[in-house]
Protein backbone atom coordinates (compact mmCIF):
# COMPACT_ATOMS: atom_id res chain seq x y z
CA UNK A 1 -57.00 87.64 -9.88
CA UNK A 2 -56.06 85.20 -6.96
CA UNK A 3 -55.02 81.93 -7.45
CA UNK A 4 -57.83 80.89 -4.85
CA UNK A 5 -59.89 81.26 -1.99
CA UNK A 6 -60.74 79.65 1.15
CA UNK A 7 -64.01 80.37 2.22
CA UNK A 8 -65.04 79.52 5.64
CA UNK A 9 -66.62 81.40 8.82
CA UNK A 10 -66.57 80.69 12.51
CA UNK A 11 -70.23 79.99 12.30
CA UNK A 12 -70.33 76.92 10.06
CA UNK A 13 -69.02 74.82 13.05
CA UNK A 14 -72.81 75.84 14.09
CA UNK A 15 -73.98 72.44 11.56
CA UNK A 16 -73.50 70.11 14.42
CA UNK A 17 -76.04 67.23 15.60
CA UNK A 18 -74.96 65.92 18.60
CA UNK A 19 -71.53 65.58 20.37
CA UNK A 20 -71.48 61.86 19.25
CA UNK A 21 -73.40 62.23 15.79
CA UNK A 22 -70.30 61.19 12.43
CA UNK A 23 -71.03 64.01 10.86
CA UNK A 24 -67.98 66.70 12.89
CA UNK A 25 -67.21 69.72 11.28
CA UNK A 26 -64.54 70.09 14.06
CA UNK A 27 -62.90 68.42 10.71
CA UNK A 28 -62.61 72.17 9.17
CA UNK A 29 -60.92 73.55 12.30
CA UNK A 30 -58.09 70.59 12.00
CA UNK A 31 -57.55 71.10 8.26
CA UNK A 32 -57.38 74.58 8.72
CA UNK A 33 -54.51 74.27 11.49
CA UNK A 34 -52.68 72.03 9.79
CA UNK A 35 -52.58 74.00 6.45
CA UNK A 36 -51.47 77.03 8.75
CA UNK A 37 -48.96 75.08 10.39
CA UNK A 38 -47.24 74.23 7.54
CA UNK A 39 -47.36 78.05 6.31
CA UNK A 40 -50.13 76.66 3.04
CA UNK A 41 -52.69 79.02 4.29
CA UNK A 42 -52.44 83.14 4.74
CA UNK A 43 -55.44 85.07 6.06
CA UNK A 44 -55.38 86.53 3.39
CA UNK A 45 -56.79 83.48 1.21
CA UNK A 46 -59.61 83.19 3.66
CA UNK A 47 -62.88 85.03 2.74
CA UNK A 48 -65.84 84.62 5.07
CA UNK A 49 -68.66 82.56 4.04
CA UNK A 50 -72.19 84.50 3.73
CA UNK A 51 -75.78 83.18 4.66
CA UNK A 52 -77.96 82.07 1.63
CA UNK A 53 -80.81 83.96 1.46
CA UNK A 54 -84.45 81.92 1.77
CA UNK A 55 -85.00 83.38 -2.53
CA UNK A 56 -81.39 81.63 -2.99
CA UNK A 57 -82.93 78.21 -0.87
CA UNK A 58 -86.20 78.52 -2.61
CA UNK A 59 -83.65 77.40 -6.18
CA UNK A 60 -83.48 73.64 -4.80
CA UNK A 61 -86.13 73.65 -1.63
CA UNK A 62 -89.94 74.01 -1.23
CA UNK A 63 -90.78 77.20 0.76
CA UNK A 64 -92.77 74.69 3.13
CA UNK A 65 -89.71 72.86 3.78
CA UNK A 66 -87.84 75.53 5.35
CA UNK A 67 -90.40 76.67 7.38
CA UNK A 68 -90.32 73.27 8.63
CA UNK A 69 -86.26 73.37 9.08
CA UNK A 70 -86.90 77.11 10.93
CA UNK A 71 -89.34 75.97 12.72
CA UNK A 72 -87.91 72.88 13.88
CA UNK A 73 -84.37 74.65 14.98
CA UNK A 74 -86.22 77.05 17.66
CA UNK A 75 -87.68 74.16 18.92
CA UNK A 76 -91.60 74.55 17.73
CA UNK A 77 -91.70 71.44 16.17
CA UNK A 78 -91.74 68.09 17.55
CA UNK A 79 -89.50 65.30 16.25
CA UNK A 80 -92.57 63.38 14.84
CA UNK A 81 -94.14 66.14 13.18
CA UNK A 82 -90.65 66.43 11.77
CA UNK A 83 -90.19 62.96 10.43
CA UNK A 84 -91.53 63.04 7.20
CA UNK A 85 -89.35 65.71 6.30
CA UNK A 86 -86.56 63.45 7.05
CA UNK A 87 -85.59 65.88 10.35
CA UNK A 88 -85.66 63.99 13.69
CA UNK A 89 -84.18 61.07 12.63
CA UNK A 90 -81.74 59.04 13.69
CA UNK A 91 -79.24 60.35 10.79
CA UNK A 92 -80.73 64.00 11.06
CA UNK A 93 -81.76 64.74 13.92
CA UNK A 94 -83.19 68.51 15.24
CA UNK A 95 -80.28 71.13 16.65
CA UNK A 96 -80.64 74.30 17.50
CA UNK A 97 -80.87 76.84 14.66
CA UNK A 98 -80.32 74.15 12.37
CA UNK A 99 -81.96 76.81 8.99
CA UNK A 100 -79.22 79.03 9.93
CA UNK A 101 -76.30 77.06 10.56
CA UNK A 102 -77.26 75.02 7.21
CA UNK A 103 -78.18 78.36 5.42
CA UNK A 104 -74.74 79.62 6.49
CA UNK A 105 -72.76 76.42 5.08
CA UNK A 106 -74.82 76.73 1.53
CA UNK A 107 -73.73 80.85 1.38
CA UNK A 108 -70.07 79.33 1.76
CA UNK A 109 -70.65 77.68 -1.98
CA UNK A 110 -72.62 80.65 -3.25
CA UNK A 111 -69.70 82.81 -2.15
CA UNK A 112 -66.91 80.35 -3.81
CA UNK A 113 -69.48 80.17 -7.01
CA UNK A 114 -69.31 84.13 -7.01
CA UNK A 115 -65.45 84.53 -6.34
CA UNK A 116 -64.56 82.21 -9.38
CA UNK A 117 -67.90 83.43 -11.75
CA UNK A 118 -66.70 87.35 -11.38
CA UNK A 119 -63.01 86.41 -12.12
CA UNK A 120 -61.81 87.38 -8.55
CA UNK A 121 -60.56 83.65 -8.14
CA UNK A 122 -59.66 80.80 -10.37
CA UNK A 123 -60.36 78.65 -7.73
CA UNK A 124 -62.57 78.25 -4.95
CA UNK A 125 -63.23 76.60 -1.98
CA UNK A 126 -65.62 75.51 0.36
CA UNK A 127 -64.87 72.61 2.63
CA UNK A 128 -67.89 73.19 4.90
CA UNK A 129 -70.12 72.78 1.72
CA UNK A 130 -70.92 69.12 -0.04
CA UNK A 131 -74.56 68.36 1.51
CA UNK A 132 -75.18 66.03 -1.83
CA UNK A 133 -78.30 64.17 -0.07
CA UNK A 134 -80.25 66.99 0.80
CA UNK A 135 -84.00 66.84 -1.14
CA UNK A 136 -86.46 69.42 -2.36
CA UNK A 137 -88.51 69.03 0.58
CA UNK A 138 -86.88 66.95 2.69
CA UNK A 139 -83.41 66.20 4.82
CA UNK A 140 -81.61 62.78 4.13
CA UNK A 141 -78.04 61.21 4.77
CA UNK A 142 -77.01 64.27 6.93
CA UNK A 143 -78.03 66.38 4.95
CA UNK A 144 -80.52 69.64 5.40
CA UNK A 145 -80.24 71.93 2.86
CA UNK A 146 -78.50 70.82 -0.54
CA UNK A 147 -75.30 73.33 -1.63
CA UNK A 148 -74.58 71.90 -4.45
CA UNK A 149 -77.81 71.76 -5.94
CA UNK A 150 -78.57 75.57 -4.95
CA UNK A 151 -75.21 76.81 -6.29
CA UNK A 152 -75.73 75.05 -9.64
CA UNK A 153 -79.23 77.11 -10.15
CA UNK A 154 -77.44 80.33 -9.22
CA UNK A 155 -74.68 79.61 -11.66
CA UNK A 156 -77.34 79.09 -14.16
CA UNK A 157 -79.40 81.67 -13.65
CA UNK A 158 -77.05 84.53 -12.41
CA UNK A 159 -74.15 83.02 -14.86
CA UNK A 160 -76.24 81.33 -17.77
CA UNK A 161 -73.45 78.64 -16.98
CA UNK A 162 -73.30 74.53 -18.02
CA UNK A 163 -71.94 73.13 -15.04
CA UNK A 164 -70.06 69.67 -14.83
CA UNK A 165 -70.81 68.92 -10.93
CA UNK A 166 -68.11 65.40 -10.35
CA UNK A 167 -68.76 63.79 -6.63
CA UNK A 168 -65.92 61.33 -5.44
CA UNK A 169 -67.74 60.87 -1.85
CA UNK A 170 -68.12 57.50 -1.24
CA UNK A 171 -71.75 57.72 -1.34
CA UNK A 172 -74.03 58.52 -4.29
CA UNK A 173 -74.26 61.99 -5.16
CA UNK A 174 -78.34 61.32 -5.09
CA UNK A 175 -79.55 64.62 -4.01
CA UNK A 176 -77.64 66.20 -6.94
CA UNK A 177 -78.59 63.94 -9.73
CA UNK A 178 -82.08 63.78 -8.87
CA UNK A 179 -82.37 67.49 -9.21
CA UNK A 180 -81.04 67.77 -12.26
CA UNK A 181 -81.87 64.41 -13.98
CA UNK A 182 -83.79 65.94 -16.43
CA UNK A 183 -81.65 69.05 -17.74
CA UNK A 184 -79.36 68.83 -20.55
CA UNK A 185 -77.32 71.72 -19.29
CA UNK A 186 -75.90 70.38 -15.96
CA UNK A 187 -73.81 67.15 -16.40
CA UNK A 188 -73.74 64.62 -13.33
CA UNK A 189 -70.33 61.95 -12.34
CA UNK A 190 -70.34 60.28 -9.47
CA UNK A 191 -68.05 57.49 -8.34
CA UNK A 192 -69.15 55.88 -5.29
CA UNK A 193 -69.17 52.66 -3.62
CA UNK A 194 -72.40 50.52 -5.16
CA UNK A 195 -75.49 50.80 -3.57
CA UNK A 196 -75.78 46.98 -2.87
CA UNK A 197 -74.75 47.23 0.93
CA UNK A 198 -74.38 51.50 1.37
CA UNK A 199 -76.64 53.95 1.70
CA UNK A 200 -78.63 55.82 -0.40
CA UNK A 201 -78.61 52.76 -2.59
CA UNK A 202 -78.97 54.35 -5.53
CA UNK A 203 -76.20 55.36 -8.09
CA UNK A 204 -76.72 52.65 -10.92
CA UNK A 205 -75.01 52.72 -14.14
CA UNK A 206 -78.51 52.58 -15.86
CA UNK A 207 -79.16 56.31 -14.27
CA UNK A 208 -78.48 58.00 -17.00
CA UNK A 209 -81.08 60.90 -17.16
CA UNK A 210 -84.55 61.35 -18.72
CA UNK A 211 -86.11 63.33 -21.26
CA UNK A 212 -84.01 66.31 -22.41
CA UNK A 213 -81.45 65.42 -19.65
CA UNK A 214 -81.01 61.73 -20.91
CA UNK A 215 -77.33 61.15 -21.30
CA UNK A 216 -75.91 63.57 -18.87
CA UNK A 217 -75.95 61.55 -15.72
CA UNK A 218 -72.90 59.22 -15.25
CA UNK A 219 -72.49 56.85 -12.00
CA UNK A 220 -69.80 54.55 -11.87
CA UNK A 221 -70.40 52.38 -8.97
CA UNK A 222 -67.27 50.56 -7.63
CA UNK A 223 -67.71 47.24 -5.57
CA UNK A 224 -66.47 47.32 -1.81
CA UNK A 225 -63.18 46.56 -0.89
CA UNK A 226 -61.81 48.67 -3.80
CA UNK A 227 -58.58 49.77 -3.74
CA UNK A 228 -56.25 52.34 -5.15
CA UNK A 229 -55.29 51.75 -8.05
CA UNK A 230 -59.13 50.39 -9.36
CA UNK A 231 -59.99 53.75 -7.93
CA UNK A 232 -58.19 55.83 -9.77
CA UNK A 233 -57.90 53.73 -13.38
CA UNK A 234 -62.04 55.06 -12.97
CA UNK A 235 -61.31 57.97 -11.73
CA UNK A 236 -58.88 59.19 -14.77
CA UNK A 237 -60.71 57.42 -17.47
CA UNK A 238 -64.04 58.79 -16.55
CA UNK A 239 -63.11 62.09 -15.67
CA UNK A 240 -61.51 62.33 -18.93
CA UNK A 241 -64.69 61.06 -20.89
CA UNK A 242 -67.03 63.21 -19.61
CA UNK A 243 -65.40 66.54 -20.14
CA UNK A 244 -64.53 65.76 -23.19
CA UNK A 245 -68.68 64.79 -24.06
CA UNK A 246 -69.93 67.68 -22.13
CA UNK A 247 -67.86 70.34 -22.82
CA UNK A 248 -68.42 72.72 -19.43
CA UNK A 249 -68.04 76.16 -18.62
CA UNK A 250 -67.67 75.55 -14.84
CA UNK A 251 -66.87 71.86 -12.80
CA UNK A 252 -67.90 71.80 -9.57
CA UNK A 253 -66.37 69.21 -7.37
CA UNK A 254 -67.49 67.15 -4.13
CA UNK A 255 -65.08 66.12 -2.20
CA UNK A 256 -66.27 63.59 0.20
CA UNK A 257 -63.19 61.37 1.84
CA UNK A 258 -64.99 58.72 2.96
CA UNK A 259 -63.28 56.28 0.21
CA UNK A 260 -60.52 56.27 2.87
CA UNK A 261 -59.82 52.57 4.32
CA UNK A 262 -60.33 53.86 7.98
CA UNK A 263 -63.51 55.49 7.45
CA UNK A 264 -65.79 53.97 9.69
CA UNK A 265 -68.87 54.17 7.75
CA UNK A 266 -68.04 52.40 4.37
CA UNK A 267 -66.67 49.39 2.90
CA UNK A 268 -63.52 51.05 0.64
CA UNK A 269 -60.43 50.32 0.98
CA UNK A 270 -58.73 53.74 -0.58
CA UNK A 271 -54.93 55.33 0.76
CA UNK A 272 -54.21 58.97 0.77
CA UNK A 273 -52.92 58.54 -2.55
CA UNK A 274 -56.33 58.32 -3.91
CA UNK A 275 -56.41 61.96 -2.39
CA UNK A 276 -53.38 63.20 -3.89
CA UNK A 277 -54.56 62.23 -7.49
CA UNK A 278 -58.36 63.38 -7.44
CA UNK A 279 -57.54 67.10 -7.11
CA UNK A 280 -54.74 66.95 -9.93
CA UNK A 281 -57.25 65.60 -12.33
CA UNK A 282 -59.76 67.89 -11.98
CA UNK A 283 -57.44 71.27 -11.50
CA UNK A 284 -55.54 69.87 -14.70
CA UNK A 285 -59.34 69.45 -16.86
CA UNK A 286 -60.62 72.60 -15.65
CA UNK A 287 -57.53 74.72 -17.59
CA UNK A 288 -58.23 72.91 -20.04
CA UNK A 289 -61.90 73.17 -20.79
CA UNK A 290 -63.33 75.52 -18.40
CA UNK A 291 -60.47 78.11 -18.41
CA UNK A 292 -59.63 77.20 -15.01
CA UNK A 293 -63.15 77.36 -13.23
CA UNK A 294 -63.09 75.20 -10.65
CA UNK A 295 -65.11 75.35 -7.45
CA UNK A 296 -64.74 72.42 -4.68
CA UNK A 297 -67.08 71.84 -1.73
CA UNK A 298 -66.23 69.01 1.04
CA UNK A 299 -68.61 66.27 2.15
CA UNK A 300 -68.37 63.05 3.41
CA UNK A 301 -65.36 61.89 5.74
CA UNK A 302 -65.99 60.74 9.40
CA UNK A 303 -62.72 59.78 10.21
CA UNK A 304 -61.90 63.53 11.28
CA UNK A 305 -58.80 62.83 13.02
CA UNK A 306 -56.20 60.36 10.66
CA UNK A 307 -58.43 60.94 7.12
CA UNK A 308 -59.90 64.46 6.64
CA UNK A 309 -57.25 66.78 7.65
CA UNK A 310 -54.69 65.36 5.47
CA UNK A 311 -57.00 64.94 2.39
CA UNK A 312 -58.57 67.82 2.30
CA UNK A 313 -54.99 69.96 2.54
CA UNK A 314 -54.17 68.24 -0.43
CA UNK A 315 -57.11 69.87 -2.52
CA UNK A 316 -56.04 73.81 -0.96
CA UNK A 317 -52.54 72.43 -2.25
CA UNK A 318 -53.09 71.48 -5.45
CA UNK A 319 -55.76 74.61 -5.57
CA UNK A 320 -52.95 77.20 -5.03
CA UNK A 321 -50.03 75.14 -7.16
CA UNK A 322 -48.31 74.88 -4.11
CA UNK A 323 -45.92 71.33 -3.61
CA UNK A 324 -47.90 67.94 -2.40
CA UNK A 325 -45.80 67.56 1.26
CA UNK A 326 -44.42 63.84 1.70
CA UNK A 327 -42.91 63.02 5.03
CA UNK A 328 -43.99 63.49 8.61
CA UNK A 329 -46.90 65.78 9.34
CA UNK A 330 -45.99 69.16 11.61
CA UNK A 331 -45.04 67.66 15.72
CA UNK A 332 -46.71 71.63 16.45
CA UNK A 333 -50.42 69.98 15.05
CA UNK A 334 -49.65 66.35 16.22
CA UNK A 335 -49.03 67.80 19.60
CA UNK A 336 -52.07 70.16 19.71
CA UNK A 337 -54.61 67.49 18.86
CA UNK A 338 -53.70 64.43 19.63
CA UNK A 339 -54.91 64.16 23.24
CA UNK A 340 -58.46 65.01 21.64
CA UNK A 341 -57.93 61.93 19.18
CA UNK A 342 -59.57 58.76 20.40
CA UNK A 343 -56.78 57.06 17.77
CA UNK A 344 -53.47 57.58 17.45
CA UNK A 345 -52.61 59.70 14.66
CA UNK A 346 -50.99 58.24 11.08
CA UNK A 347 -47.53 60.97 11.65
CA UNK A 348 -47.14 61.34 8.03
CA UNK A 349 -48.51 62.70 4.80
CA UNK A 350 -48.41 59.72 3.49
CA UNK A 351 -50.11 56.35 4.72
CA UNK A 352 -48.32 53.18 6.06
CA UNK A 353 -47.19 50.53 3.29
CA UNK A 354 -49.28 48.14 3.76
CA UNK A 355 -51.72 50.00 5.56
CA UNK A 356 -54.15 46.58 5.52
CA UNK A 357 -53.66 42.84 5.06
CA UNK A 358 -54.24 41.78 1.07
CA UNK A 359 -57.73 41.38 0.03
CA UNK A 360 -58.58 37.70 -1.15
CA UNK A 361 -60.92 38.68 -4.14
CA UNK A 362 -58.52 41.82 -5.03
CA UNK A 363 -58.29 40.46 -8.68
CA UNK A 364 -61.89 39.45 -8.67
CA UNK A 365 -63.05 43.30 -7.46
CA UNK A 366 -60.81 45.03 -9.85
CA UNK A 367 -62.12 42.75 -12.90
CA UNK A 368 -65.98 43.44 -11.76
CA UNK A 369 -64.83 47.28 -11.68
CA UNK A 370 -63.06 47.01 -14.90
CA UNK A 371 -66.59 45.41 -16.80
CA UNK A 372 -68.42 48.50 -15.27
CA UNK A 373 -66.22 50.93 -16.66
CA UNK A 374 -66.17 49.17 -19.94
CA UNK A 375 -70.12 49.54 -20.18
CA UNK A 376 -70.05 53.27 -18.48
CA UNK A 377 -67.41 54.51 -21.55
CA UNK A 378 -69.17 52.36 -24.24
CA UNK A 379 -72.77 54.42 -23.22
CA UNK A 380 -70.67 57.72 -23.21
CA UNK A 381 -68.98 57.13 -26.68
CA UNK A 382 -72.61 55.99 -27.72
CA UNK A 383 -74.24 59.22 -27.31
CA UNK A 384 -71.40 61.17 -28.69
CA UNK A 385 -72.62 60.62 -32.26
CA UNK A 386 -76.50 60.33 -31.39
């Protein structure tokens, strides 16, 4: 068995709006070349993603909905008749092919679900995966077809599996915990920046889950302007909560790195030592409840250039038990991509210290923080004895 797998094809660099649109999967080709240039990444650890087939789709989407996403992609749709569906918006707008690029990115996760499910991997995977907005029948936040929410189904009904699915994006993981809001065999964490002033808005502590699924939705919402160490008190506490209540046979991760101070789309004011810790937690958990079965997908991050590469080489890192690099990043990588940059590049693993100027209400965010995770563990502890 291999310690894990990359999965990735050529062809999910197809999932591309516009030349100007945040979401870049030109992010994938920079991770990838700086985990090669540093010798963390072999060929041989790289297994090409697979298309999704439209039964596999059918698990999370409406068979009306992707005949609208086909149809729409070959250019037979106009963007109004497409706006209900959430395609032809401003967020998602209409791009050639868009079923098959977006079917090709969701056969990534089904192919990391499979390697790790058939004992070919420990780990898995995916960065081109993480699409946690996408809807039943409709496209939202970037999002067209929902990975996540497929691959859970297919580990549940090829695998008869109780998946803990724990999103760290700095959005709410709403596509995901809708979907599954009412199932008492797939557990939902998400830790995201409240939905006062970011989008979706959703992502309350009071989401807990109804009927049979009450109790197995967690959101910890974190006020803007949160820093590390608030981060990651959450983070460890929760993380450590929730296994421990739910008990999975598989965790499947979302990796969004949006939480990143530079990020240009949210209000957090995270380091890369956020993600150093995130993927140590959840590799550690998974030995120790799942028997190792860990699958990771990407997500958010639309600083491609200073943010994604290095934080997402820290998850194939601590994937494959190989050492967390400090010091400067590779000149070879620096050199290649910098003239594409429109910043200048942080030159090190690591982040400046200080990277910002103090916050004023730092001890006032990390107190509100600290009340929310007080209620959040006080509702899990609850429920263990109901």
């Amino acid at each position: 068995m291999k310690k894990a797998v990359f999965v990735y094809s050529p062809e999910q660099l197809g999932y591309k709006f516009s030349d100007t649109h945040p979401f870049n999967h030109k992010r994938l080709t920079l991770t990838m070349d700086l985990l090669k240039n540093i010798d963390a990444l072999d060929d041989l650890d790289i297994v090409p993603a697979r298309v999704a087939t439209e039964e596999e789709l059918l698990l999370a989407h409406d068979p009306k909905y992707i005949d609208i996403v086909k149809r729409a992609g070959h250019g037979e749709l106009s963007e109004a008749q497409c706006e209900s569906y959430g395609i032809g918006t401003e967020d998602t707008p209409i791009f050639e092919n868009m079923h098959e690029a977006s079917a090709q990115l969701v056969g990534g996760t089904l192919t990391a679900v499979d390697y790790v499910m058939e004992g070919k991997a420990e780990h898995a995977l995916n960065l081109g995966g993480g699409l946690h907005h996408g809807f039943r029948g409709r496209a939202s936040g970037f999002c067209i077809y929902n990975d996540s929410t497929v691959a859970i189904r297919y580990l549940q009904e090829k695998y008869n599996a109780r998946v803990l699915y724990v999103d760290t994006d700095a959005h709410h993981g709403d596509g995901v915990q809708w979907s599954f809001y009412e199932d008492p065999d797939v557990c939902t964490l998400s830790i995201h920046e409240t939905g006062r002033y970011l989008f979706p808005g959703t992502g309350n502590i009071t989401e807990r889950g109804n009927g049979q699924g009450y109790g197995t939705s967690f959101n910890f919402p974190i006020d803007a302007f949160t820093e590390d160490e608030s981060f990651l008190e959450i983070y460890e506490k929760a993380m450590r909560e929730v296994f421990e209540f739910f008990k999975p046979d598989v965790v499947l991760t979302q990796n969004g790195a949006d939480a990143h101070y530079f990020d240009p789309l949210t209000h957090l004011y995270g380091t890369m030592n956020i993600y150093r810790e995130i993927p140590k937690l959840a590799h550690k958990l998974a030995h120790e409840y799942c028997g190792g079965k860990w699958i990771a997908v990407g997500g958010g991050g639309y600083d491609i250039w200073r943010v994604v590469p290095r934080a997402w080489s820290m998850l194939w890192l601590e994937m494959t038990d190989q050492l967390l690099p400090t010091g400067p990043l590779p000149q070879a990588w620096l050199d290649r991509w910098q003239p594409e940059a429109p910043v200048p590049f942080i030159p090190t693993w690591g982040d400046p210290n200080p990277l910002y100027e103090p916050i004023p209400r730092k001890a006032e965010i990390e107190e509100k923080n600290a009340q929310m995770l007080t209620k959040a563990l006080h509702i899990i502890r609850n429920e263990k004895h109901i």
